[in-house]
Structure formats: structure tokens, C-alpha cells
Protein backbone atom coordinates (compact mmCIF):
# COMPACT_ATOMS: atom_id res chain seq x y z
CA UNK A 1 -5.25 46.21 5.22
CA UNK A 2 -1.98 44.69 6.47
CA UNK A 3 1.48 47.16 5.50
CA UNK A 4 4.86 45.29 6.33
CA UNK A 5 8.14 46.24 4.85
CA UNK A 6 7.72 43.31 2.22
CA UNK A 7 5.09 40.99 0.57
CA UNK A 8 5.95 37.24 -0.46
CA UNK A 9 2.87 37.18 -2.48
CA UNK A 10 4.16 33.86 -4.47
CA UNK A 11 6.28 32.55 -5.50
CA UNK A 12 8.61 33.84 -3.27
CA UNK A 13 11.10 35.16 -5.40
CA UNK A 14 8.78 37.78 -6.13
CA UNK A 15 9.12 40.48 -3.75
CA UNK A 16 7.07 43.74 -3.16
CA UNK A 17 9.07 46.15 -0.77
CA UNK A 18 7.24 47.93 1.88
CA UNK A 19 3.96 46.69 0.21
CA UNK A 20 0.31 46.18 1.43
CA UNK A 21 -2.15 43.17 1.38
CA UNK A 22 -6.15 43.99 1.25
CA UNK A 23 -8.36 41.19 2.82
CA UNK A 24 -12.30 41.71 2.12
CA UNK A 25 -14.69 39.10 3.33
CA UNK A 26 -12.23 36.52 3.69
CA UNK A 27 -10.46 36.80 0.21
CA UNK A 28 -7.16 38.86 -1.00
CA UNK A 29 -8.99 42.18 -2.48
CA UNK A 30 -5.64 43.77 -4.03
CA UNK A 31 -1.71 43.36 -3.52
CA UNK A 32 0.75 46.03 -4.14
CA UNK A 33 2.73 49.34 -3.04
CA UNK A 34 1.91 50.18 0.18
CA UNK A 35 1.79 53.89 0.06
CA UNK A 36 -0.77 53.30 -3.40
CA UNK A 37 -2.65 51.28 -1.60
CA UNK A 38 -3.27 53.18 1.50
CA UNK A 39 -4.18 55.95 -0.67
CA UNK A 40 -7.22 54.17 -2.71
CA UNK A 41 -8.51 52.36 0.44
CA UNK A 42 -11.11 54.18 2.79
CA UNK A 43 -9.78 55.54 5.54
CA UNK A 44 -12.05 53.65 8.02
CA UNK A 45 -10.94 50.59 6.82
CA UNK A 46 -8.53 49.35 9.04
CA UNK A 47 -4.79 49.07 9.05
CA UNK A 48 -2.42 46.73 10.83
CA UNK A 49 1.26 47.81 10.42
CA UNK A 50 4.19 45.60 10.87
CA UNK A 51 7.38 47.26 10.49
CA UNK A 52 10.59 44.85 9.89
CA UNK A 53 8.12 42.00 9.46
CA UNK A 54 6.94 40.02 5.88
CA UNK A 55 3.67 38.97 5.08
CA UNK A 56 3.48 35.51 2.47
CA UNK A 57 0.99 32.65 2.19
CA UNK A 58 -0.06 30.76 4.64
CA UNK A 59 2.34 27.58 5.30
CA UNK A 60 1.25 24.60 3.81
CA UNK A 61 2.00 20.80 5.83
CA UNK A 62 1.62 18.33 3.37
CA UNK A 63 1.32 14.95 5.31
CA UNK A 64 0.15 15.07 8.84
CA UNK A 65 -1.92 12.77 11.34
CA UNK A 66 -3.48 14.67 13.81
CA UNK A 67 -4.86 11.59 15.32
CA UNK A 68 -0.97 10.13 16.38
CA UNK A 69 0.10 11.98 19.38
CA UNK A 70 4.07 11.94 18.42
CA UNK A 71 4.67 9.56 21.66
CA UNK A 72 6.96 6.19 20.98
CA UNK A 73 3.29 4.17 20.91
CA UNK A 74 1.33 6.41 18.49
CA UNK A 75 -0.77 2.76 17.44
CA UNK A 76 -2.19 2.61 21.19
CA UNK A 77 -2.92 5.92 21.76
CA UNK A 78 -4.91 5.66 18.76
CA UNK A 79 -6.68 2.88 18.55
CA UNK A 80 -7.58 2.27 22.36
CA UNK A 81 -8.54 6.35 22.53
CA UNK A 82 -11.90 7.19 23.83
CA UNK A 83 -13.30 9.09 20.43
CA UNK A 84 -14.12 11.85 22.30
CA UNK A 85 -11.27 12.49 23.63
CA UNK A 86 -9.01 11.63 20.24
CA UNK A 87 -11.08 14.73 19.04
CA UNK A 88 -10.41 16.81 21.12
CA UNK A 89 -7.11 15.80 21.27
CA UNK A 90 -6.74 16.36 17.55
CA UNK A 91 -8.40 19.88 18.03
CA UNK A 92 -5.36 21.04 20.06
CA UNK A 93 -2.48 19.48 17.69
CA UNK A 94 -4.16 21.29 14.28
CA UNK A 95 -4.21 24.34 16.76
CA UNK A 96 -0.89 24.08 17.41
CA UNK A 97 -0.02 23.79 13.70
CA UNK A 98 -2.20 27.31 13.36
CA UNK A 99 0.13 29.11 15.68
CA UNK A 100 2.92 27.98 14.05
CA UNK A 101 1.93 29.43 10.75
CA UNK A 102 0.88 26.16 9.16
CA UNK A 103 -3.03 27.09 7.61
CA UNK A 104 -3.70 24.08 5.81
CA UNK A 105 -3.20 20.84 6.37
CA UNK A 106 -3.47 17.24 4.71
CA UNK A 107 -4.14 14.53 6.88
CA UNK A 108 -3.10 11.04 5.69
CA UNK A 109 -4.51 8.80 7.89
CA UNK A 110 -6.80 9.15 10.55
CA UNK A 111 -9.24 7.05 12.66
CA UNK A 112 -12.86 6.82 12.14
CA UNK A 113 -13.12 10.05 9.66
CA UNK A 114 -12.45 12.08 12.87
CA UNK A 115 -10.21 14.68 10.54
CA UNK A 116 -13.63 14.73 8.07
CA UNK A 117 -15.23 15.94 11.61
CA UNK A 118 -12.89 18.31 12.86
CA UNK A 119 -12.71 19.95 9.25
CA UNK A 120 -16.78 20.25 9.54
CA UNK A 121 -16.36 22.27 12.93
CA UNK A 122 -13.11 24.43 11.54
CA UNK A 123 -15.02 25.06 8.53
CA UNK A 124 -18.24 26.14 10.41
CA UNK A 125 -15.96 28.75 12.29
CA UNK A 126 -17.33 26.37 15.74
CA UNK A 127 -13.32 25.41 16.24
CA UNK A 128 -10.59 27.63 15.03
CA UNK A 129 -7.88 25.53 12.96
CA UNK A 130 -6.15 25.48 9.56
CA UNK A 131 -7.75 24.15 6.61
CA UNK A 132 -7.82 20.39 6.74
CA UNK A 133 -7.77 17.89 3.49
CA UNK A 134 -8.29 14.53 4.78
CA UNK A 135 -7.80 11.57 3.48
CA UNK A 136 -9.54 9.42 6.56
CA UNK A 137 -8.68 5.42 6.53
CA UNK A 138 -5.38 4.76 4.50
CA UNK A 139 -6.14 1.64 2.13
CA UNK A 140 -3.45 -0.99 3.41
CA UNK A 141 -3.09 -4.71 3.34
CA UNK A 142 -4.04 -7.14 5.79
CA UNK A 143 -1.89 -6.87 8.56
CA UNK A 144 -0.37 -3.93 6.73
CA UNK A 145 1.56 -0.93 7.11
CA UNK A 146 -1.04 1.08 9.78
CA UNK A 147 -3.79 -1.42 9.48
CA UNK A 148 -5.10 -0.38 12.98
CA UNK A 149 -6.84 2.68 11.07
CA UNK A 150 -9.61 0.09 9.72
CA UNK A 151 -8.62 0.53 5.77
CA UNK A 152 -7.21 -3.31 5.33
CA UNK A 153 -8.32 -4.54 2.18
CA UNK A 154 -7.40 -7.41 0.38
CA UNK A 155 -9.78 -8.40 -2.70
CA UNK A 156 -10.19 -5.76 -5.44
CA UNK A 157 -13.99 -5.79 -4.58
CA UNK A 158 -12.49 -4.77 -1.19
CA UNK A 159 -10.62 -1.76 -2.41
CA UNK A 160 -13.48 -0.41 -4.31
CA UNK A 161 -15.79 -0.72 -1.21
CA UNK A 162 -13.41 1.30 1.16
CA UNK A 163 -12.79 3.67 -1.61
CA UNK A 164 -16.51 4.61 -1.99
CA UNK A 165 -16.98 3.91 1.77
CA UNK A 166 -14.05 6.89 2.58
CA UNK A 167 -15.33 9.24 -0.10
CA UNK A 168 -18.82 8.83 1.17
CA UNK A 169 -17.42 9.54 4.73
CA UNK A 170 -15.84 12.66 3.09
CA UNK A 171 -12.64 12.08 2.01
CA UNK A 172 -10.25 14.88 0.24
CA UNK A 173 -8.55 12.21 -1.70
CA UNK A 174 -7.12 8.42 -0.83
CA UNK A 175 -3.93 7.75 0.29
CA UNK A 176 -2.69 3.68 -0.14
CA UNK A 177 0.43 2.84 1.92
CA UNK A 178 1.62 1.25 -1.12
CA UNK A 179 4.96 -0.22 0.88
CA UNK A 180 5.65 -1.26 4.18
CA UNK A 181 6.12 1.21 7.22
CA UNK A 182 8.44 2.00 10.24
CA UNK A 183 5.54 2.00 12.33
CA UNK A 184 4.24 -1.63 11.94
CA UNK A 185 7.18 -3.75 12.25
CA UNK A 186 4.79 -6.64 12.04
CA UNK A 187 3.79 -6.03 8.37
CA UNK A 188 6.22 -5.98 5.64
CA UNK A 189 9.28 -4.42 5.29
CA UNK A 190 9.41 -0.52 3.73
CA UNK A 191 10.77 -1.93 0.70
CA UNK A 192 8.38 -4.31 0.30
CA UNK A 193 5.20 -3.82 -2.09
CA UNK A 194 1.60 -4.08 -0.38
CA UNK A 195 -0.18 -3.77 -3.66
CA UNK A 196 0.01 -5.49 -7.09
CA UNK A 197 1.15 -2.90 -9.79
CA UNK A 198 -2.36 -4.15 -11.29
CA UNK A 199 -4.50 -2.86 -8.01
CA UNK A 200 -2.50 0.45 -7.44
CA UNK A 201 -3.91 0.65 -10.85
CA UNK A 202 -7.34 0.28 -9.65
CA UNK A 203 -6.74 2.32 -6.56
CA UNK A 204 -6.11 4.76 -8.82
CA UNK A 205 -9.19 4.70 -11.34
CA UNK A 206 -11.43 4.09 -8.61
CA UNK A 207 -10.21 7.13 -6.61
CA UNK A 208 -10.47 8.95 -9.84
CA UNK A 209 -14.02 8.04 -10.34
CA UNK A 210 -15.17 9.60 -7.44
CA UNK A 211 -13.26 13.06 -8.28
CA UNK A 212 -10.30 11.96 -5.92
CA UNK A 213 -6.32 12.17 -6.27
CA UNK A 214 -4.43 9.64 -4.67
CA UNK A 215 -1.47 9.75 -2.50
CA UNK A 216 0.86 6.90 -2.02
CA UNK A 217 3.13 5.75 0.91
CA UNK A 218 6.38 4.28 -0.94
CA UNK A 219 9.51 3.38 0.19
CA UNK A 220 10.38 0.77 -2.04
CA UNK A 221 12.58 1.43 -5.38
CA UNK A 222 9.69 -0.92 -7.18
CA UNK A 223 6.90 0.20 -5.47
CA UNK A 224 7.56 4.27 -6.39
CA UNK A 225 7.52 2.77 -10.00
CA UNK A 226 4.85 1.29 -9.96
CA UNK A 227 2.95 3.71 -7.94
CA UNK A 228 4.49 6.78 -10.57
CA UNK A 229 2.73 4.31 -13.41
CA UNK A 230 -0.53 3.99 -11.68
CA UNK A 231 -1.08 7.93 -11.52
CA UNK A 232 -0.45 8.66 -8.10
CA UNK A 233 -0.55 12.42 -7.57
CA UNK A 234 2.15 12.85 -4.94
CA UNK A 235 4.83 9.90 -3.59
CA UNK A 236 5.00 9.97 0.10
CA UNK A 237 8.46 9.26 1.87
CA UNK A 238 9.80 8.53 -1.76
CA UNK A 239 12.75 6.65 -0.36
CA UNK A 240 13.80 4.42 -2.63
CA UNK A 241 14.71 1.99 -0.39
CA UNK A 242 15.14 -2.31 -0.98
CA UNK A 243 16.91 -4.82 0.47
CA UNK A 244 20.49 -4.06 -0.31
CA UNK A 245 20.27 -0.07 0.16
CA UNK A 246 19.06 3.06 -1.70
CA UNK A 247 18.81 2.32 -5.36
CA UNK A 248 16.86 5.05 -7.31
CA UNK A 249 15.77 4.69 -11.21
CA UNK A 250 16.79 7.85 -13.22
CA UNK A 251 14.02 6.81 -16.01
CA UNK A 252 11.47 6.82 -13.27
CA UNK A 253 12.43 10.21 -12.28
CA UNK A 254 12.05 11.19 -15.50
CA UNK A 255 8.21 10.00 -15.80
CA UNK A 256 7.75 11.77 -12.56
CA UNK A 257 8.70 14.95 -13.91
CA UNK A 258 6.58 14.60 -17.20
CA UNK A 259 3.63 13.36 -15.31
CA UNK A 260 4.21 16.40 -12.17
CA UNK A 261 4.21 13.93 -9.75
CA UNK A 262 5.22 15.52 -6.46
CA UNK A 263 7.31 14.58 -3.81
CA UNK A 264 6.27 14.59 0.04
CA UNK A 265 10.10 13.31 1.92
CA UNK A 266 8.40 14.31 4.83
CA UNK A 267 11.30 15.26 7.30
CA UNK A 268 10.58 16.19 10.96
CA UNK A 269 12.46 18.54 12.90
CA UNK A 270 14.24 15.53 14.23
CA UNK A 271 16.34 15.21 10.84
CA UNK A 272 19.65 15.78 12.31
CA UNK A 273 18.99 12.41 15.04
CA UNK A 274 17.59 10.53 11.41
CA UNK A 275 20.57 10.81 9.53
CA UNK A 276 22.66 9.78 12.42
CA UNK A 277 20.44 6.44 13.13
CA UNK A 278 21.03 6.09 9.30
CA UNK A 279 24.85 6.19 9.18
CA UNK A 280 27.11 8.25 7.22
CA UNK A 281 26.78 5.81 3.95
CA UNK A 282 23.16 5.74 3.64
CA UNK A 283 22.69 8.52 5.33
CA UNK A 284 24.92 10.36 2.04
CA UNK A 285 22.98 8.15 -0.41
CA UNK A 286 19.76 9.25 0.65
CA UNK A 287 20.76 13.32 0.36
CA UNK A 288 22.47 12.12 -3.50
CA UNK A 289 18.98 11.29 -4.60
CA UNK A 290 17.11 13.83 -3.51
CA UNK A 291 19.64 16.32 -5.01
CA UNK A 292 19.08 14.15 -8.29
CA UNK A 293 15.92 14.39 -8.33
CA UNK A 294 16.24 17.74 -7.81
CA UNK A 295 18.45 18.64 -10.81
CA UNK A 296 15.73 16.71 -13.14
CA UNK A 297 13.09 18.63 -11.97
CA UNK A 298 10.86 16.83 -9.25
CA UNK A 299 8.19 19.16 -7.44
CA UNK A 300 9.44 18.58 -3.74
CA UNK A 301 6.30 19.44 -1.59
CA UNK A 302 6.90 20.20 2.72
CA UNK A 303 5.52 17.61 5.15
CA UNK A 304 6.38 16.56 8.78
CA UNK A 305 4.52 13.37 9.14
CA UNK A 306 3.59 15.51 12.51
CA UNK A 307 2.34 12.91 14.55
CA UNK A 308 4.69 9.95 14.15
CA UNK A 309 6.91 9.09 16.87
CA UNK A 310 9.98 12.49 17.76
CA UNK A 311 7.61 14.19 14.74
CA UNK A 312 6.15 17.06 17.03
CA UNK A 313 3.18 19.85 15.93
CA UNK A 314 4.20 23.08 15.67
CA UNK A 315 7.93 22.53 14.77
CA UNK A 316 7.23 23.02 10.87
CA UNK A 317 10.45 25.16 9.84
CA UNK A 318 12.87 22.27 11.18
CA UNK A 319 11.47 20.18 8.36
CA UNK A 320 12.32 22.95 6.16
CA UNK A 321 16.17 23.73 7.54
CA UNK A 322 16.76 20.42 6.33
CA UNK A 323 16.50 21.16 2.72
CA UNK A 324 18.36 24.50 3.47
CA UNK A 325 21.02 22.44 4.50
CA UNK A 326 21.52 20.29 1.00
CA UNK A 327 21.74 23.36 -0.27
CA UNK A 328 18.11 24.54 -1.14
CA UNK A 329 17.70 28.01 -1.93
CA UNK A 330 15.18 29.59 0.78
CA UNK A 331 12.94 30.84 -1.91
CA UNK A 332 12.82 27.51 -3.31
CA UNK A 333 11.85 26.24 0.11
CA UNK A 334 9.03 28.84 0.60
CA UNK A 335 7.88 27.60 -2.21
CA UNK A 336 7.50 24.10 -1.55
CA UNK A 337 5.90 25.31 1.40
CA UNK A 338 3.45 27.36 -0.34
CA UNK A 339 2.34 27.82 -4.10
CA UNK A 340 4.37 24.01 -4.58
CA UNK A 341 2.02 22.59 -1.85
CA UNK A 342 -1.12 24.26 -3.02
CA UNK A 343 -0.65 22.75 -7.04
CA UNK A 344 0.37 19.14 -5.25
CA UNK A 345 -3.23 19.18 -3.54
CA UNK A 346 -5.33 20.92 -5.80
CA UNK A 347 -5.77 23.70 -4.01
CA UNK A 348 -6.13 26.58 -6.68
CA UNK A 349 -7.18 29.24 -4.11
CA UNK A 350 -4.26 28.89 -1.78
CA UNK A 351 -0.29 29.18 -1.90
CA UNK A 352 -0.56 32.62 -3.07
CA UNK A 353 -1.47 36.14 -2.01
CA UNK A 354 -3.50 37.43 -5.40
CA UNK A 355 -6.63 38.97 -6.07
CA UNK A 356 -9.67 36.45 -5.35
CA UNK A 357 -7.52 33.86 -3.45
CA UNK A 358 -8.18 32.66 0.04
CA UNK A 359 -6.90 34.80 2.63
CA UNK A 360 -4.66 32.58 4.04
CA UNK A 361 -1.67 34.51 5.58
CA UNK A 362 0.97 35.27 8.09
CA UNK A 363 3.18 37.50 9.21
CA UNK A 364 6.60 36.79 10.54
CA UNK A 365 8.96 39.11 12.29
CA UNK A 366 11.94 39.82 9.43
CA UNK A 367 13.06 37.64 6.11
CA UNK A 368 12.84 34.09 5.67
CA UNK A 369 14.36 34.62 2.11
CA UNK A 370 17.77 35.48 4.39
CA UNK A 371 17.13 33.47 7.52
CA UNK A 372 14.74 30.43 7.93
CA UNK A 373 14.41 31.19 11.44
CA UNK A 374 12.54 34.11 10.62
CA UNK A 375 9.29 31.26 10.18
CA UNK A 376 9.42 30.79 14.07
CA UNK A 377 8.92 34.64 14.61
CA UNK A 378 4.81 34.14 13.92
CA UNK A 379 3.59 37.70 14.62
CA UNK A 380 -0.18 37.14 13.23
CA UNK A 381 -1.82 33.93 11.64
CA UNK A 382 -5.08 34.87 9.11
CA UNK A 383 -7.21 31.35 7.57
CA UNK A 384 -9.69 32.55 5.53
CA UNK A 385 -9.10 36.49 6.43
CA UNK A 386 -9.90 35.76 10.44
CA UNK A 387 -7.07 36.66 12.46
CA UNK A 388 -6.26 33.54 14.78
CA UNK A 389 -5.56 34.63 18.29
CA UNK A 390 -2.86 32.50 19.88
């Protein structure tokens, strides 16, 4: 039983002062009062106290790639890796998310299902890691956006054969970079579409026939609408980007809403050097629409993109000072850390501390609902009710 002076059990508005979580066999037994709770619990089970600290759900990072090592040439160090050693490699990054208070993870694009792999051995309790929902080879278009993970596809006979061929390698869901990327200057621009509106369509069904969500990489204005038509689950970068600037569509906002689409802006703790690369015009334009999409109603989700070039592992709460500094309340960002996360990726045993749910849990020293910096102070780190030892 774990006593700190508050529980976050989810959302996080919901506080429980100088409360008590039970963890049997890997699950959340009971939440409540501390001093109830220590009175109906057997004496020999054990108690881990935590004065000044708060215990809440286990972090959630919504769009990782464990197999990019966050160096200026993430595309070499991928593809010419010895597979071995990627995995390894890849081992020690979703380690490094552990310790940081990140428990699951969803990896959008990886090499050879290595993520599928590494999940396996976390799973069997052989490697000690967060959760991991992988998406393995991102479908892309020849010469595409991060084509050098081996999902190019160009026929639609060719996106239903890398569709079947990543869910029978294990996938979590697909993700499609439905625009162009940052990271292959060679392919198209990030406003520019890599799919018709017709075969996002497909991308869709097809995922959906074999039980999978999709989640789509979109930068362009067009390509988020036609990606929000399609059925995507979540919108990845969501930038709403074309050739003249940032140009966003209220009416598509609006669909994403009614459809609970979620949005993954996936900042890295590198924000601050971002905006300044940006410049102060679209730089302000970009922080107008997320505030607008905001006030309609959008389910904002927490990802780093860890991985990506300046996007380091383990730095997980700079992401989250960025919203804090539009203006986000902190229990809103807890939130979209947590029980926001979990609904985004299907995950109906995580995000929350309840009765039944996954013990999935950490405890930091003081309040992140009155200082974010509280979520560096990682005094304990439980996946699935085993304590992680950093």
C-alpha cells in the first residue's frame, strides 16, 4: 500500500488528501483515505510512505521512436544500425523514459518491428520498460516522408499488403505519414499530401479490418482534412501548415471534436529554440490555433516525438511546460498526459488509478497541480504494480 499526502487518481482535478493506493497482483485493489485504508488492510501487507509527495497515473508519451537516437542524422543511425545493437539501443532509451515517469509508450515508427520485440521482452518481465504500443513500419510514399523504415507503398494493393504484413508482425495500430516531414527533405514538403483523400480512406478501412486505429502524420491544412474524413483516430503534428503559412479550417475543427479525434502537437523540450527558428509571426500563429482549437473542444494528447533530432528521452515535462505556458491549466495538462492519452490509444486499463486498472503509477516529490517541475522529482516508478529500480 502506497500513503502520500495526496492521490491524482484521474482526472486530476480530483484530489484525495493524504490518501492511500492498494496494488494487488499488479492491479489497483482500492483508492481512498489513507487512515481508512490502513485500517482494513492486513497489517503484514506492506506500506511505503511518502510524505510531501503525490501519487497519479503513470505518464503517458504519445508519439515516440525509440529506434532514432535524437542525434542531427537519426536516418543513418537507423538504417545502417547493426539490429542487435539498435535493440539494445532502444532498450536503454524506453528505460530512460521509465525513470522519468513515462509507463507507456506509443511508438510510431520503428525499423524492422524491433518495438513489437522489445514489447515481447518488457511484457515477459525479461527487460524492464514501460508499456509499448507500436505501430512498426509507418505506411509512406515512395521516396516519402521516413521511407527508410521499409513502409513505401504506392498501389492500393500495396497498402493493403503492408497493412496485413505490419499487423501480422504485431502492430498496435498503423500510423500513415499522410504529409511530408522535416526529416526527409528529399520527399515532399510538410504541407504537401502523400496520400489521395481516396487511399487514406482505405488506409483507414483496412487498418480497421484488422481491429487497428490509425494514426496520421499531417502537417498540411488539406491533408488534416482529409485525414479527419478518413477516420483517423489521432492527428500527429496537426500543424496546419501550406505554402503561404498557417491556415487552419474552423469547420474541420468542428468534425474533429464530434468525431473525438485527438491531437498529438508533439513538442520536445526544445520548444523554446522551435518557436525562435519559427519567428515571432508564425511562431504567434501557430500558438492562435492551438488555443482555437482548444476553446472548441479538441482532445490535446502529450507526445515528444523523443527520438527526432534536439527531441531527447527522459525530458517528458518540457513538452508539457509548453502548454503551461499558453496558458493551460496544470490539471488540464496532467490530463492530457494521463486519462486523455489512455482514451486516444485505447487503453481502457490505464490513465487512471481505480479499482481493477493497471497499476501503472508514480510518485513525485510535491504538486504538479501547483508546479510542473514537481514531474522531474520521480521518487518511485510502478508498470504493472513492479516497482522499477532506477
Amino acid at each position: 500500500m502506497i500513503i502520500a499526502d495526496r492521490i491524482l487518481a484521474g482526472p486530476a482535478d480530483r484530489v484525495t488528501n493524504d490518501g492511500a493506493v492498494l496494488v494487488e497482483s499488479g492491479t489497483v485493489a482500492a483508492v481512498g483515505v489513507a487512515a481508512e485504508l490502513d485500517a482494513a488492510v492486513d497489517a503484514q501487507v506492506p506500506r511505503l510512505r511518502s510524505p510531501g509527495a503525490t501519487v497519479m497515473p503513470g505518464m503517458i508519451d504519445c508519439h515516440v521512436h525509440l529506434a532514432f537516437d535524437a542525434g542531427p542524422n537519426p536516418i543513418s543511425a537507423v538504417a545502417e544500425a547493426d539490429p542487435a545493437e539498435l535493440s539494445l539501443a532502444m532498450a536503454h532509451r524506453a528505460q530512460q523514459m521509465l525513470a522519468a515517469g513515462v509507463t507507456t509508450v506509443r511508438d510510431l515508427g520503428d525499423r524492422d518491428a524491433l518495438t513489437v520485440a522489445l514489447r515481447t521482452s518488457i511484457s515477459s518481465g525479461a527487460t524492464v520498460g514501460p508499456r509499448i504500443v507500436a505501430a512498426t513500419a509507418p505506411l509512406t510514399s515512395p521516396g516519402g516522408h521516413c521511407g527508410f523504415l521499409g513502409g513505401e507503398v504506392n498501389t492500393d494493393d500495396d497498402i493493403r499488403a503492408q497493412i496485413a504484413s505490419n499487423a501480422a508482425a504485431g502492430a498496435d495500430l498503423i500510423k500513415v505519414m499522410a504529409s511530408g516531414g522535416a526529416l526527409t527533405p528529399s520527399g515532399p514538403r510538410m504541407w504537401e499530401a502523400q496520400f489521395t483523400p481516396g487511399q487514406l480512406r482505405l488506409i483507414v478501412e483496412e487498418a480497421e479490418r484488422h481491429g487497428l486505429g490509425v494514426a496520421a502524420h499531417a502537417h498540411g491544412s488539406e491533408t488534416i482534412a482529409h485525414c479527419v474524413i478518413a477516420g483517423v483516430r489521432t492527428l500527429e503534428h496537426c500543424s496546419w501548415r501550406t505554402a503561404e503559412g498557417i491556415v487552419h479550417d474552423p469547420a474541420v475543427i468542428r468534425r474533429m471534436v464530434e468525431d473525438d479525434v485527438a491531437v498529438c502537437r508533439c513538442v520536445s523540450g526544445d520548444w523554446r529554440l522551435f518557436l525562435d527558428q519559427m519567428g515571432p509571426e508564425r511562431a504567434k500563429a501557430m500558438v492562435e490555433v492551438i488555443l482555437e482549437m482548444r476553446e472548441a473542444g479538441v482532445r490535446f494528447i502529450a507526445g515528444t516525438d523523443a527520438g527526432v533530432p534536439g527531441a531527447r528521452f527522459g525530458d517528458y515535462v518540457g513538452m508539457l511546460e509548453f502548454f503551461a505556458s499558453l496558458g493551460f491549466a496544470h490539471a488540464e495538462i496532467l490530463d492530457m498526459a494521463t486519462v486523455n492519452a489512455a482514451h486516444a490509444l485505447g487503453l481502457s486499463d490505464a490513465g487512471v488509478l481505480a479499482p481493477g486498472k493497471r497499476a501503472d503509477l508514480i510518485i513525485v516529490d510535491g504538486n504538479p497541480l501547483a508546479e510542473l517541475n514537481a514531474l522531474r522529482r520521480i521518487q518511485h516508478v510502478f508498470t504493472a504494480g513492479r516497482l522499477f529500480a532506477k
